[in-house]
PDB file of N, CA and C in Angstrom:
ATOM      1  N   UNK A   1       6.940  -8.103  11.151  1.00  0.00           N
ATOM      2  CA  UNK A   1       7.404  -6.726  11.179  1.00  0.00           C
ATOM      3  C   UNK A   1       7.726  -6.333  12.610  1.00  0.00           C
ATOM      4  N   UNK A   2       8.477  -5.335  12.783  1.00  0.00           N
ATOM      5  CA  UNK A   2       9.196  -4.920  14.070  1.00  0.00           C
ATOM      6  C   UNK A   2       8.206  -4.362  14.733  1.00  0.00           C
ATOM      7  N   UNK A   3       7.578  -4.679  16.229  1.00  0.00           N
ATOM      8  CA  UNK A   3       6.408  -3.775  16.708  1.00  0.00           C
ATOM      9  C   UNK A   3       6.875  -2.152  16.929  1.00  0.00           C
ATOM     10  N   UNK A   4       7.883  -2.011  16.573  1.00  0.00           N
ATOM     11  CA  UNK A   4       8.268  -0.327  17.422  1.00  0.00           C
ATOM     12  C   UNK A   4       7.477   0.723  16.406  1.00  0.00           C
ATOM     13  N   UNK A   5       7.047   1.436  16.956  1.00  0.00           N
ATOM     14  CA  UNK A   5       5.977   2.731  16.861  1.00  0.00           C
ATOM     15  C   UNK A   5       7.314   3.356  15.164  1.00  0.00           C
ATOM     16  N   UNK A   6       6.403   3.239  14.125  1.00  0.00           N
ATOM     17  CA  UNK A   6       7.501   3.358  13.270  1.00  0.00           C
ATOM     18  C   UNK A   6       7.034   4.684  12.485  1.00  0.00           C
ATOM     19  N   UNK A   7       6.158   5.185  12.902  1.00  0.00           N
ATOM     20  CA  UNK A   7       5.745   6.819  12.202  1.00  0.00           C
ATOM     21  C   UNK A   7       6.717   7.604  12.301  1.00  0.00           C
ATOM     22  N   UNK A   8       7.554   7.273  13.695  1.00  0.00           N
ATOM     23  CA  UNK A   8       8.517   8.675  13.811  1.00  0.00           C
ATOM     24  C   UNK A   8       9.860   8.417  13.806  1.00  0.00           C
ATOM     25  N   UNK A   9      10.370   7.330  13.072  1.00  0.00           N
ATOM     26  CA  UNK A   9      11.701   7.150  12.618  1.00  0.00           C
ATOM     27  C   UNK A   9      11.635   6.207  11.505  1.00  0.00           C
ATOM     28  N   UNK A  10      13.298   6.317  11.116  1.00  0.00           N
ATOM     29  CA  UNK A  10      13.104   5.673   9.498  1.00  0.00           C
ATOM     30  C   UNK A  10      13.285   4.891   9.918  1.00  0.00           C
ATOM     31  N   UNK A  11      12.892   4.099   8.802  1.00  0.00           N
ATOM     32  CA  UNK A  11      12.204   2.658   8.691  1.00  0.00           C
ATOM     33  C   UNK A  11      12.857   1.843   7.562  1.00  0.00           C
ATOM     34  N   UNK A  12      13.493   1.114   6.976  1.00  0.00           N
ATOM     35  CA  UNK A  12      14.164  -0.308   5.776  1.00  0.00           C
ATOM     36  C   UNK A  12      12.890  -0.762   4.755  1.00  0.00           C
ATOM     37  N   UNK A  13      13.110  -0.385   3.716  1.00  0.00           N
ATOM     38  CA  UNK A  13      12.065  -0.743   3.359  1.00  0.00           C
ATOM     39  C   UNK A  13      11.676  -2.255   3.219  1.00  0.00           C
ATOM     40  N   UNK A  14      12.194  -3.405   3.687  1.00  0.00           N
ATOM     41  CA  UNK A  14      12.212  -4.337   4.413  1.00  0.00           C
ATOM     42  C   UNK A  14      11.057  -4.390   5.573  1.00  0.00           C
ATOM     43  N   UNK A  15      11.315  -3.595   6.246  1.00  0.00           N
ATOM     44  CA  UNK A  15      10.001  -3.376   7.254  1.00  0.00           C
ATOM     45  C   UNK A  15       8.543  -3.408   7.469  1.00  0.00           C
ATOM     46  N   UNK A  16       8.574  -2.155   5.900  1.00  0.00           N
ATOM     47  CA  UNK A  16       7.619  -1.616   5.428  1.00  0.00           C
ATOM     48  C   UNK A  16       6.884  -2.801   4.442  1.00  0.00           C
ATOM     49  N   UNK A  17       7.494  -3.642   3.817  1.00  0.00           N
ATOM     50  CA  UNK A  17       7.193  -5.143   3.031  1.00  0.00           C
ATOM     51  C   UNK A  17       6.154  -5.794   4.162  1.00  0.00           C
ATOM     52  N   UNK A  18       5.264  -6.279   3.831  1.00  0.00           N
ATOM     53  CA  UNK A  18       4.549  -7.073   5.371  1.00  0.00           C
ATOM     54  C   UNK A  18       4.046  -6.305   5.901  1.00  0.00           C
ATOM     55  N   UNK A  19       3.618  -5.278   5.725  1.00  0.00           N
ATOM     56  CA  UNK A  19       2.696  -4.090   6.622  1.00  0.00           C
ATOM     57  C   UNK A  19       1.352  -4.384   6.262  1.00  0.00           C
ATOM     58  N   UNK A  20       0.484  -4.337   7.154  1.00  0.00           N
ATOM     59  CA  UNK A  20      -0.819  -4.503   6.756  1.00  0.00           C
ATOM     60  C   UNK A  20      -1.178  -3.515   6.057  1.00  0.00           C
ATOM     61  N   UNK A  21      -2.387  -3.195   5.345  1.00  0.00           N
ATOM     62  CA  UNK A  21      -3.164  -2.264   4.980  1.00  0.00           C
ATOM     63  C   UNK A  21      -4.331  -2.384   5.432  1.00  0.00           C
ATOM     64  N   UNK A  22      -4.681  -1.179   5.888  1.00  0.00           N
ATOM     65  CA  UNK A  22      -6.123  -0.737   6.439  1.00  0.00           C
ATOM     66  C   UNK A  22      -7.295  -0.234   6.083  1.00  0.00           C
ATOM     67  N   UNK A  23      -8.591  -0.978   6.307  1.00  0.00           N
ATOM     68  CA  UNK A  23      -9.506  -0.028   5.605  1.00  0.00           C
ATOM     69  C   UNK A  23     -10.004   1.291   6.648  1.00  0.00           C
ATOM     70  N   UNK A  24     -11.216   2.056   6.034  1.00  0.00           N
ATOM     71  CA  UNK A  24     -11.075   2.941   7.344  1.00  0.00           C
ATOM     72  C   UNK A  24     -11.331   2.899   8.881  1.00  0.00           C
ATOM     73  N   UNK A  25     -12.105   1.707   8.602  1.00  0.00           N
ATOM     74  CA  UNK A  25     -12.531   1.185  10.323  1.00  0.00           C
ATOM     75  C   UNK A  25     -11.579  -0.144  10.867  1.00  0.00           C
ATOM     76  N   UNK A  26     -10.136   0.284  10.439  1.00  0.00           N
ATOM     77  CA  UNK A  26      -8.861  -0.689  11.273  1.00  0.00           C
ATOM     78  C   UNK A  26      -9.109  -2.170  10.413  1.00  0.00           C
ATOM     79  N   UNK A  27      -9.675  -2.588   9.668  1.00  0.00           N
ATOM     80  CA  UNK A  27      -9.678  -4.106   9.845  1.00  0.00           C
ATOM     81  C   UNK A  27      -8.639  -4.282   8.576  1.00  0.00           C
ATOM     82  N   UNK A  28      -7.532  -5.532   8.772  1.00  0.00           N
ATOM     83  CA  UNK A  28      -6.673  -5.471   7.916  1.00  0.00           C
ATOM     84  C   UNK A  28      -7.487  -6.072   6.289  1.00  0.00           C
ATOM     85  N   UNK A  29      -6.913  -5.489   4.811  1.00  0.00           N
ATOM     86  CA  UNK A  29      -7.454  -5.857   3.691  1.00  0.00           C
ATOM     87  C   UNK A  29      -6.245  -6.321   2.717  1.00  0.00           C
ATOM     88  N   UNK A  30      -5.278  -5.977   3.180  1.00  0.00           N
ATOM     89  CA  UNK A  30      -4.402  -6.456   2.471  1.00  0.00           C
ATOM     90  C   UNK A  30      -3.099  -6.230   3.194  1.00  0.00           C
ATOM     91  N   UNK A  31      -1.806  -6.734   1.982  1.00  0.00           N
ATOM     92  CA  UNK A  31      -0.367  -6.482   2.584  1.00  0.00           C
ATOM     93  C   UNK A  31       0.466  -5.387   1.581  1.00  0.00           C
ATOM     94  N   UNK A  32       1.279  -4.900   1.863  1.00  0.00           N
ATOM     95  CA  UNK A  32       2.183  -4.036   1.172  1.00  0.00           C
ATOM     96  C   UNK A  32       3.476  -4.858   0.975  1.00  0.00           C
ATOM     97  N   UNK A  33       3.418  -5.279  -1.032  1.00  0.00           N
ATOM     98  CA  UNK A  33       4.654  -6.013  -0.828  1.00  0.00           C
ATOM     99  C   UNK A  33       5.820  -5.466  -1.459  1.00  0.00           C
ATOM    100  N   UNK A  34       5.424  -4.390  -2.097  1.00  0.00           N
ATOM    101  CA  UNK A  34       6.987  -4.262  -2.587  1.00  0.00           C
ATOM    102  C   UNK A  34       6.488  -2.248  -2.947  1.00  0.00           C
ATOM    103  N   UNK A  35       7.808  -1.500  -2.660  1.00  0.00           N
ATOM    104  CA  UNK A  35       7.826  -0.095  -2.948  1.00  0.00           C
ATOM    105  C   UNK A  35       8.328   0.316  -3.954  1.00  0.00           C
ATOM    106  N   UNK A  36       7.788   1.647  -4.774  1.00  0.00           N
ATOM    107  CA  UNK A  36       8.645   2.232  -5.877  1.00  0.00           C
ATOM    108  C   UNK A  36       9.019   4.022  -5.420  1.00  0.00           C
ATOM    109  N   UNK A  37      10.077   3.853  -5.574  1.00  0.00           N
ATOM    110  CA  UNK A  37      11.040   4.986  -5.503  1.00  0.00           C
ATOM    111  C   UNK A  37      10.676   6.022  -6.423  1.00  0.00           C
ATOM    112  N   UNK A  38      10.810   7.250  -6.790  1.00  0.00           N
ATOM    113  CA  UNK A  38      11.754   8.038  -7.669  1.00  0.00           C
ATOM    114  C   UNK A  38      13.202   7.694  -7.444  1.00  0.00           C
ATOM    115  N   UNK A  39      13.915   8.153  -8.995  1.00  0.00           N
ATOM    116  CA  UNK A  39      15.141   7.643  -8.846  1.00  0.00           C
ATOM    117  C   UNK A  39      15.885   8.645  -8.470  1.00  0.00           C
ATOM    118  N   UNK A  40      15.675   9.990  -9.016  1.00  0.00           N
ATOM    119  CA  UNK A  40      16.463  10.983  -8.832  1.00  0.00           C
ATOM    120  C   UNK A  40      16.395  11.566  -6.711  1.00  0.00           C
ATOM    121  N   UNK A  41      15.496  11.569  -6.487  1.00  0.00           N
ATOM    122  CA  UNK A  41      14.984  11.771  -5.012  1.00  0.00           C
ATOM    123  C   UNK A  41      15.108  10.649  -3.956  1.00  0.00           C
ATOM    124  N   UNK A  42      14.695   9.654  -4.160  1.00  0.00           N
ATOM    125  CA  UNK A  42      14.630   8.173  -3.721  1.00  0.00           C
ATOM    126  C   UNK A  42      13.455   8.272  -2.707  1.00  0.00           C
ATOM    127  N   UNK A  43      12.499   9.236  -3.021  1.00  0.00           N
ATOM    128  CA  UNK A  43      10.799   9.630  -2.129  1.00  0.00           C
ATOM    129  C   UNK A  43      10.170   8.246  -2.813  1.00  0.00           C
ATOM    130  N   UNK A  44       9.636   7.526  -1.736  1.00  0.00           N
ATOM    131  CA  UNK A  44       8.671   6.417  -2.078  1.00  0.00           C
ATOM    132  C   UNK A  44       7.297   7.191  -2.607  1.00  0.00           C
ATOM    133  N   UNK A  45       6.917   6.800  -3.711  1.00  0.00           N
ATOM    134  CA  UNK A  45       5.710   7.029  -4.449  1.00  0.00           C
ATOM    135  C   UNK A  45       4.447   6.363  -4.512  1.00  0.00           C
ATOM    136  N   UNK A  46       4.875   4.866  -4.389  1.00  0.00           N
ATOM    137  CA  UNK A  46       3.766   4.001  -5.093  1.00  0.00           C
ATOM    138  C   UNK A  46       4.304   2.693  -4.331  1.00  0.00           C
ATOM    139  N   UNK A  47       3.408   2.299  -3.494  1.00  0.00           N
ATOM    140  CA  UNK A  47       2.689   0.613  -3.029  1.00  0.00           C
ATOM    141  C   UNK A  47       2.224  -0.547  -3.698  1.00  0.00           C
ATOM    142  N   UNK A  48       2.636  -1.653  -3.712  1.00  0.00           N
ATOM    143  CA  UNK A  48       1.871  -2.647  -4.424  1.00  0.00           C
ATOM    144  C   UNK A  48       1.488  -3.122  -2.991  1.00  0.00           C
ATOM    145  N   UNK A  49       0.091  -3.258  -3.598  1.00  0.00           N
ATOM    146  CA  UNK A  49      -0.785  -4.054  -1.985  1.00  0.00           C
ATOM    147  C   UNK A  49      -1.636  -5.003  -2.554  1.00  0.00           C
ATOM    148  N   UNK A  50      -1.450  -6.160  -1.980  1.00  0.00           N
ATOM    149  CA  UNK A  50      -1.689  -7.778  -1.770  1.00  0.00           C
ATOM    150  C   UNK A  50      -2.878  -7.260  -1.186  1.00  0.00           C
ATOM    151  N   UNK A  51      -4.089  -7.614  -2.294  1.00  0.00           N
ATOM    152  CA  UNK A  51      -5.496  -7.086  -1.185  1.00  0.00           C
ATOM    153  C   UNK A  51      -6.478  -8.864  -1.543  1.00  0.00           C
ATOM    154  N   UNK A  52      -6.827  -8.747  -0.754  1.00  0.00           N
ATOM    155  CA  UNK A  52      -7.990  -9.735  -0.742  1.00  0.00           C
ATOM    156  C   UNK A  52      -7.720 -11.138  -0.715  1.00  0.00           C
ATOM    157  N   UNK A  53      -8.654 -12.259  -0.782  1.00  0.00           N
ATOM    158  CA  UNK A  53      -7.944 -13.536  -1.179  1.00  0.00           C
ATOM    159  C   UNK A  53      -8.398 -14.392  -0.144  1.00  0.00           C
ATOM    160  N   UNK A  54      -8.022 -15.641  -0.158  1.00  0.00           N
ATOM    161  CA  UNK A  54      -8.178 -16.389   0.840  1.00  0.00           C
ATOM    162  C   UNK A  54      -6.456 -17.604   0.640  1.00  0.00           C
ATOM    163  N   UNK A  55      -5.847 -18.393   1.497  1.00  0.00           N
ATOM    164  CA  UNK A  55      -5.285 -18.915   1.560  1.00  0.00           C
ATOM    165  C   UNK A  55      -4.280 -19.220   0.101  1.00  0.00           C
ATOM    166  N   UNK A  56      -4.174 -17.773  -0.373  1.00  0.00           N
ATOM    167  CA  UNK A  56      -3.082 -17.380  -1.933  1.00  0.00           C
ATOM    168  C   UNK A  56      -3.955 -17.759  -2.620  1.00  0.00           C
ATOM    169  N   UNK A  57      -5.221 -17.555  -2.756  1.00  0.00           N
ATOM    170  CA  UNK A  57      -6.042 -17.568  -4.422  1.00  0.00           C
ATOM    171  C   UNK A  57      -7.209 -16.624  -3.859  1.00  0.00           C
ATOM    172  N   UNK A  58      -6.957 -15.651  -5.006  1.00  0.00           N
ATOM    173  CA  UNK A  58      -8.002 -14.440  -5.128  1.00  0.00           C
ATOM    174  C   UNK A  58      -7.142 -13.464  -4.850  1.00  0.00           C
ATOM    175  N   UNK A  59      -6.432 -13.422  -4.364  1.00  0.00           N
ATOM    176  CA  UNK A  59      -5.802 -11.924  -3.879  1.00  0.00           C
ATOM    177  C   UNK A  59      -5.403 -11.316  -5.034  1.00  0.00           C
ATOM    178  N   UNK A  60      -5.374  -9.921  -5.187  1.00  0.00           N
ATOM    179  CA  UNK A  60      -5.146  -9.087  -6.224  1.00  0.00           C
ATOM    180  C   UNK A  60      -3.820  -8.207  -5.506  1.00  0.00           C
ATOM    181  N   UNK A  61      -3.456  -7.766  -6.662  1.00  0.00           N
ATOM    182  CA  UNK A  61      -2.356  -6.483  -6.137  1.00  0.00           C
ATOM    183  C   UNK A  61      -2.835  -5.375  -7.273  1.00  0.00           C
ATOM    184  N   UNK A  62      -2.841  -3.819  -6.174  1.00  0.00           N
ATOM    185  CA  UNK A  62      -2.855  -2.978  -6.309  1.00  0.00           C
ATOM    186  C   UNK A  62      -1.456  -1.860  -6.689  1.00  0.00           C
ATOM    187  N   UNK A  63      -1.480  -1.071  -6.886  1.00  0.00           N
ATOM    188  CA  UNK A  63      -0.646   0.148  -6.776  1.00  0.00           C
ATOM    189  C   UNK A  63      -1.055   1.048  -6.336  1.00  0.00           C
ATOM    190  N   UNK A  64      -1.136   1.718  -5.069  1.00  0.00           N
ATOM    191  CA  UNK A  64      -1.423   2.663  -4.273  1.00  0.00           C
ATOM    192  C   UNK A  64      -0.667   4.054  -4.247  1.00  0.00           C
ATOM    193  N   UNK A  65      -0.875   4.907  -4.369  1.00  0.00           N
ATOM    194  CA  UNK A  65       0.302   6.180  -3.808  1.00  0.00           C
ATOM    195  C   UNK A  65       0.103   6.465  -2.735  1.00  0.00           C
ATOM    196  N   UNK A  66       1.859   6.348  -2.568  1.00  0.00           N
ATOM    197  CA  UNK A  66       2.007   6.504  -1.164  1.00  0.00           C
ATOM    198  C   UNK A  66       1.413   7.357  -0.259  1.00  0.00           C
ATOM    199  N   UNK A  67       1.453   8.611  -0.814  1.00  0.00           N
ATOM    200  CA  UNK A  67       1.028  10.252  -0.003  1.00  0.00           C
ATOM    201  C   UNK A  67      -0.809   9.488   0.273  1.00  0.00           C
ATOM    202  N   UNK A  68      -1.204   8.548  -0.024  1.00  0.00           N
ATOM    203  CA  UNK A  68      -2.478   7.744   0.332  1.00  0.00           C
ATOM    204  C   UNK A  68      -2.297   6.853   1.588  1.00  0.00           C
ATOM    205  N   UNK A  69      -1.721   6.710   1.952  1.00  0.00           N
ATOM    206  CA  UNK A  69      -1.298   5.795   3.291  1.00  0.00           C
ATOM    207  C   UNK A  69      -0.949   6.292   4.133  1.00  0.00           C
ATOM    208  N   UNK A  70      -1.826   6.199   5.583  1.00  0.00           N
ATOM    209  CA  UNK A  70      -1.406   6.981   7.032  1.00  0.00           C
ATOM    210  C   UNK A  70      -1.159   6.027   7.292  1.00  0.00           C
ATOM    211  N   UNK A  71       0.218   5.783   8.420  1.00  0.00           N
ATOM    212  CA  UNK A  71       0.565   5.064   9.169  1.00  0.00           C
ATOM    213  C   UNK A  71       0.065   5.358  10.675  1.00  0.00           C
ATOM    214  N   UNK A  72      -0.983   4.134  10.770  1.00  0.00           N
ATOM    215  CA  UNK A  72      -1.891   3.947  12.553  1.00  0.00           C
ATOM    216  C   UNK A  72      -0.976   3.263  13.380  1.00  0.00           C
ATOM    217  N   UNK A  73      -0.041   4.265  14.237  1.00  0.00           N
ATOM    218  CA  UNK A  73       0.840   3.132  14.974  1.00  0.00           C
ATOM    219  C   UNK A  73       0.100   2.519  15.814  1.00  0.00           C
ATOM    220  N   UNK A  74      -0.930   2.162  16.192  1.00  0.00           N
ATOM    221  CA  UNK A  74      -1.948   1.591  17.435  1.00  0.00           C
ATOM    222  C   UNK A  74      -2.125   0.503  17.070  1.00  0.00           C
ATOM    223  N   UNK A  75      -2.352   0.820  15.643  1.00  0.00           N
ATOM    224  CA  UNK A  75      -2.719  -0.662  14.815  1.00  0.00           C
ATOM    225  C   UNK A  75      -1.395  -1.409  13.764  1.00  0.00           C
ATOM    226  N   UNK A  76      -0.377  -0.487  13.848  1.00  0.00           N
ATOM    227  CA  UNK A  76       1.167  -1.116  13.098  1.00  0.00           C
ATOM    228  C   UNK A  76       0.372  -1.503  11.701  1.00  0.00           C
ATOM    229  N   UNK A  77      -0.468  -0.281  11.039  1.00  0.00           N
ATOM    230  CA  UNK A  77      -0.546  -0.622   9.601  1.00  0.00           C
ATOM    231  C   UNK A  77      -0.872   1.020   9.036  1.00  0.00           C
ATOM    232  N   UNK A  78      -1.109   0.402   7.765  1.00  0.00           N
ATOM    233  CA  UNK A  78      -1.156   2.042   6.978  1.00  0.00           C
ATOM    234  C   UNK A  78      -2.572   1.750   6.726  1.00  0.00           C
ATOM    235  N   UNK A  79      -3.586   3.041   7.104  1.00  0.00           N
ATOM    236  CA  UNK A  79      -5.170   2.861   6.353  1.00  0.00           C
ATOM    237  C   UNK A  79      -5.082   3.604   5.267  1.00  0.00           C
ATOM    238  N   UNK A  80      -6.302   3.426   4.357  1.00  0.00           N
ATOM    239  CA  UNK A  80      -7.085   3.750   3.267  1.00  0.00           C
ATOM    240  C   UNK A  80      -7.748   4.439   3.503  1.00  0.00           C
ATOM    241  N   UNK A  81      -8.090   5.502   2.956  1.00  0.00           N
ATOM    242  CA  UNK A  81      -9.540   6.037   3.213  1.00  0.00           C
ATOM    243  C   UNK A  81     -10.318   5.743   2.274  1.00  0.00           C
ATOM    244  N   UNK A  82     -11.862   6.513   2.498  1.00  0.00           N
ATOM    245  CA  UNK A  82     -12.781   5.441   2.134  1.00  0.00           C
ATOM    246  C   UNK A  82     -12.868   5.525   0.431  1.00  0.00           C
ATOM    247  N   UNK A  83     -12.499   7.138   0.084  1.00  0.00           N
ATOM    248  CA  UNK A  83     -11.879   7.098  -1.427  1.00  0.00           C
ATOM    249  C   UNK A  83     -11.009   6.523  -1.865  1.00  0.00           C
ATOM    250  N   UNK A  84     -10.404   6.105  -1.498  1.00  0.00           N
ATOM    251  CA  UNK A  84      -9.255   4.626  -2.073  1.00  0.00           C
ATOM    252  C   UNK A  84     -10.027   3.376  -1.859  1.00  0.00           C
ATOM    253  N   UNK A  85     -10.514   3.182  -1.087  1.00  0.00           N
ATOM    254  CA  UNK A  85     -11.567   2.095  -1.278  1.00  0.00           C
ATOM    255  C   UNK A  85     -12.437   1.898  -1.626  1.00  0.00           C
ATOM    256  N   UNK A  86     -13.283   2.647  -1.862  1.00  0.00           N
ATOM    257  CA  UNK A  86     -13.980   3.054  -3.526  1.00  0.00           C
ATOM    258  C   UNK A  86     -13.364   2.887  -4.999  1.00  0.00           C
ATOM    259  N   UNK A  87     -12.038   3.918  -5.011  1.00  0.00           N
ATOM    260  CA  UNK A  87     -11.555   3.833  -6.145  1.00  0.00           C
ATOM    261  C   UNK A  87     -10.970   2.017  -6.557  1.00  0.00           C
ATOM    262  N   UNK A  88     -10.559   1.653  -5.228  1.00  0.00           N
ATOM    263  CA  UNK A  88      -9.774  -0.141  -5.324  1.00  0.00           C
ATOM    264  C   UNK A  88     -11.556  -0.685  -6.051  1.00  0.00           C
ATOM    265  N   UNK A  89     -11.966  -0.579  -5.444  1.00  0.00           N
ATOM    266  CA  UNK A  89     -13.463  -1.420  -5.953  1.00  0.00           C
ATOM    267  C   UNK A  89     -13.711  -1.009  -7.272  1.00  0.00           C
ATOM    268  N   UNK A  90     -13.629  -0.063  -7.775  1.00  0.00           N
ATOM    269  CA  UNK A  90     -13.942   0.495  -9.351  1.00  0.00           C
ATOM    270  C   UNK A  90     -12.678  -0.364 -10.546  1.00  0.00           C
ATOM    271  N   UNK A  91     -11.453  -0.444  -9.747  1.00  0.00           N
ATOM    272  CA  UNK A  91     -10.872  -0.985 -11.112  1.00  0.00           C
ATOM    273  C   UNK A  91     -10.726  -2.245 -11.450  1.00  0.00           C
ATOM    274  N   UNK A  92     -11.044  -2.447 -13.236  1.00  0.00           N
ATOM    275  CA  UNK A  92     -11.368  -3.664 -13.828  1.00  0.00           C
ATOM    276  C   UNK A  92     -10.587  -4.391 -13.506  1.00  0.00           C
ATOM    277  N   UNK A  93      -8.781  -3.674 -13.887  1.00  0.00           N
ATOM    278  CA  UNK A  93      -7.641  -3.618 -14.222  1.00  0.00           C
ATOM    279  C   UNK A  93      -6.581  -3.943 -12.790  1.00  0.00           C
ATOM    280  N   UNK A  94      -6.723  -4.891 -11.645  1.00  0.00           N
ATOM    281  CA  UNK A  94      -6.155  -4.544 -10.937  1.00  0.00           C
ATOM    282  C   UNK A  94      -4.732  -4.159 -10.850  1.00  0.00           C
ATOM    283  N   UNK A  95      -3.956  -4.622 -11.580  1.00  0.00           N
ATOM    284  CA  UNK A  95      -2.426  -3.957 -11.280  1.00  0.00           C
ATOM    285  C   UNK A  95      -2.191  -3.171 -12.403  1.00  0.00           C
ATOM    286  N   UNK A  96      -1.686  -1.985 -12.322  1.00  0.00           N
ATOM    287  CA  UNK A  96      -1.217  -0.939 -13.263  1.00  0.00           C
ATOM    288  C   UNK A  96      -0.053  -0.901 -12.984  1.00  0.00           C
ATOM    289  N   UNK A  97       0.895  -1.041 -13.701  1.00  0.00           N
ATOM    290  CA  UNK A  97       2.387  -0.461 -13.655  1.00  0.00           C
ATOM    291  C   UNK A  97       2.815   0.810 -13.169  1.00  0.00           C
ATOM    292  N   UNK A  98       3.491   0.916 -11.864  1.00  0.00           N
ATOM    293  CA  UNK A  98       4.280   2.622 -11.956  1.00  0.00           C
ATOM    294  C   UNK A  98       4.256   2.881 -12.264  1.00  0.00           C
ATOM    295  N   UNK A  99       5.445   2.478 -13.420  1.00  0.00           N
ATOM    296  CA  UNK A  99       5.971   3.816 -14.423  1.00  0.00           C
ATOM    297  C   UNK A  99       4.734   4.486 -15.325  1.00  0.00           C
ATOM    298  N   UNK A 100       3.520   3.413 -15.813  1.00  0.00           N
ATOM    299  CA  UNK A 100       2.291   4.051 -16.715  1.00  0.00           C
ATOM    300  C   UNK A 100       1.596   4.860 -15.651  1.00  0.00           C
ATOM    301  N   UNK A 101       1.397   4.524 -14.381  1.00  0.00           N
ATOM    302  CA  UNK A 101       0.760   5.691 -13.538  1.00  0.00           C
ATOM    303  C   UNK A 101       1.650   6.952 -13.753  1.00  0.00           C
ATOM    304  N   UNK A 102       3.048   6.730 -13.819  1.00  0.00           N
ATOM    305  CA  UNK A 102       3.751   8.012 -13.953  1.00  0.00           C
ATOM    306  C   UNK A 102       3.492   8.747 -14.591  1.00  0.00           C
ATOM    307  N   UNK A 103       3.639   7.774 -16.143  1.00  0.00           N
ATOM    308  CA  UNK A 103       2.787   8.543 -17.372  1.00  0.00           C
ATOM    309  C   UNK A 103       1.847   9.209 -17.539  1.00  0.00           C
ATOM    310  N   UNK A 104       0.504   8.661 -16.717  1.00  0.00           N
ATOM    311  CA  UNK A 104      -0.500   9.229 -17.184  1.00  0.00           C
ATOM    312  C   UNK A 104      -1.409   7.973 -17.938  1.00  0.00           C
ATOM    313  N   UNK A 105      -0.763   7.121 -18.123  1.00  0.00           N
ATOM    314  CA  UNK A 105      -1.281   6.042 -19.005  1.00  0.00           C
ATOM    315  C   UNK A 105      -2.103   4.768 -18.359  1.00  0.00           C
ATOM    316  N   UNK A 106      -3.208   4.535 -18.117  1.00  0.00           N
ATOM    317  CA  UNK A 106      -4.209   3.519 -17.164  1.00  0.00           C
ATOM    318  C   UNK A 106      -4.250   2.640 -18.182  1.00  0.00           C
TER     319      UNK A 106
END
């Protein structure tokens, strides 16, 4: 990913692919690999994040919402807080579909 301080200009969502994710005390837990849009707006909503694992076995993917991710330019990743990392630890189910989060439907 590009080191430039990317909080305060737009960004490809190319960029944003490969971003670390953060827990709350900086240490990286996963990657952000792919974004979902609204279609009518084109506002990013929802993260799939590559969490855990060792050398591609174990890692899970998540779906995160976005408005959940601060971008730490110090650290060139987006953190979690510690209620998202709670809530990541609670589900059975790790990947939920967008569109059923859209729904309403877990």
């Amino acid at each position: 990913m590009n080191q430039a301080n990317l909080s305060n200009i737009p960004v490809e969502d190319e960029e944003i692919r490969g971003t670390a994710i953060l827990n709350p005390l900086g240490r990286q837990i996963g990657v952000i690999q792919r974004l979902y849009r609204e279609a009518a707006s084109g506002r990013i909503v929802f993260a799939d994040a590559a969490v855990g694992g060792f050398l591609g076995f174990g890692t899970r993917c998540y779906v995160l919402p976005w408005e959940n991710l601060v971008f730490d330019p110090a650290l060139q990743g987006y953190r979690v807080s510690q209620a998202e990392m709670d809530q990541i630890a609670r589900i059975d189910k790790p990947y939920v579909s967008p569109k059923r989060l859209l729904h309403g439907r877990w």
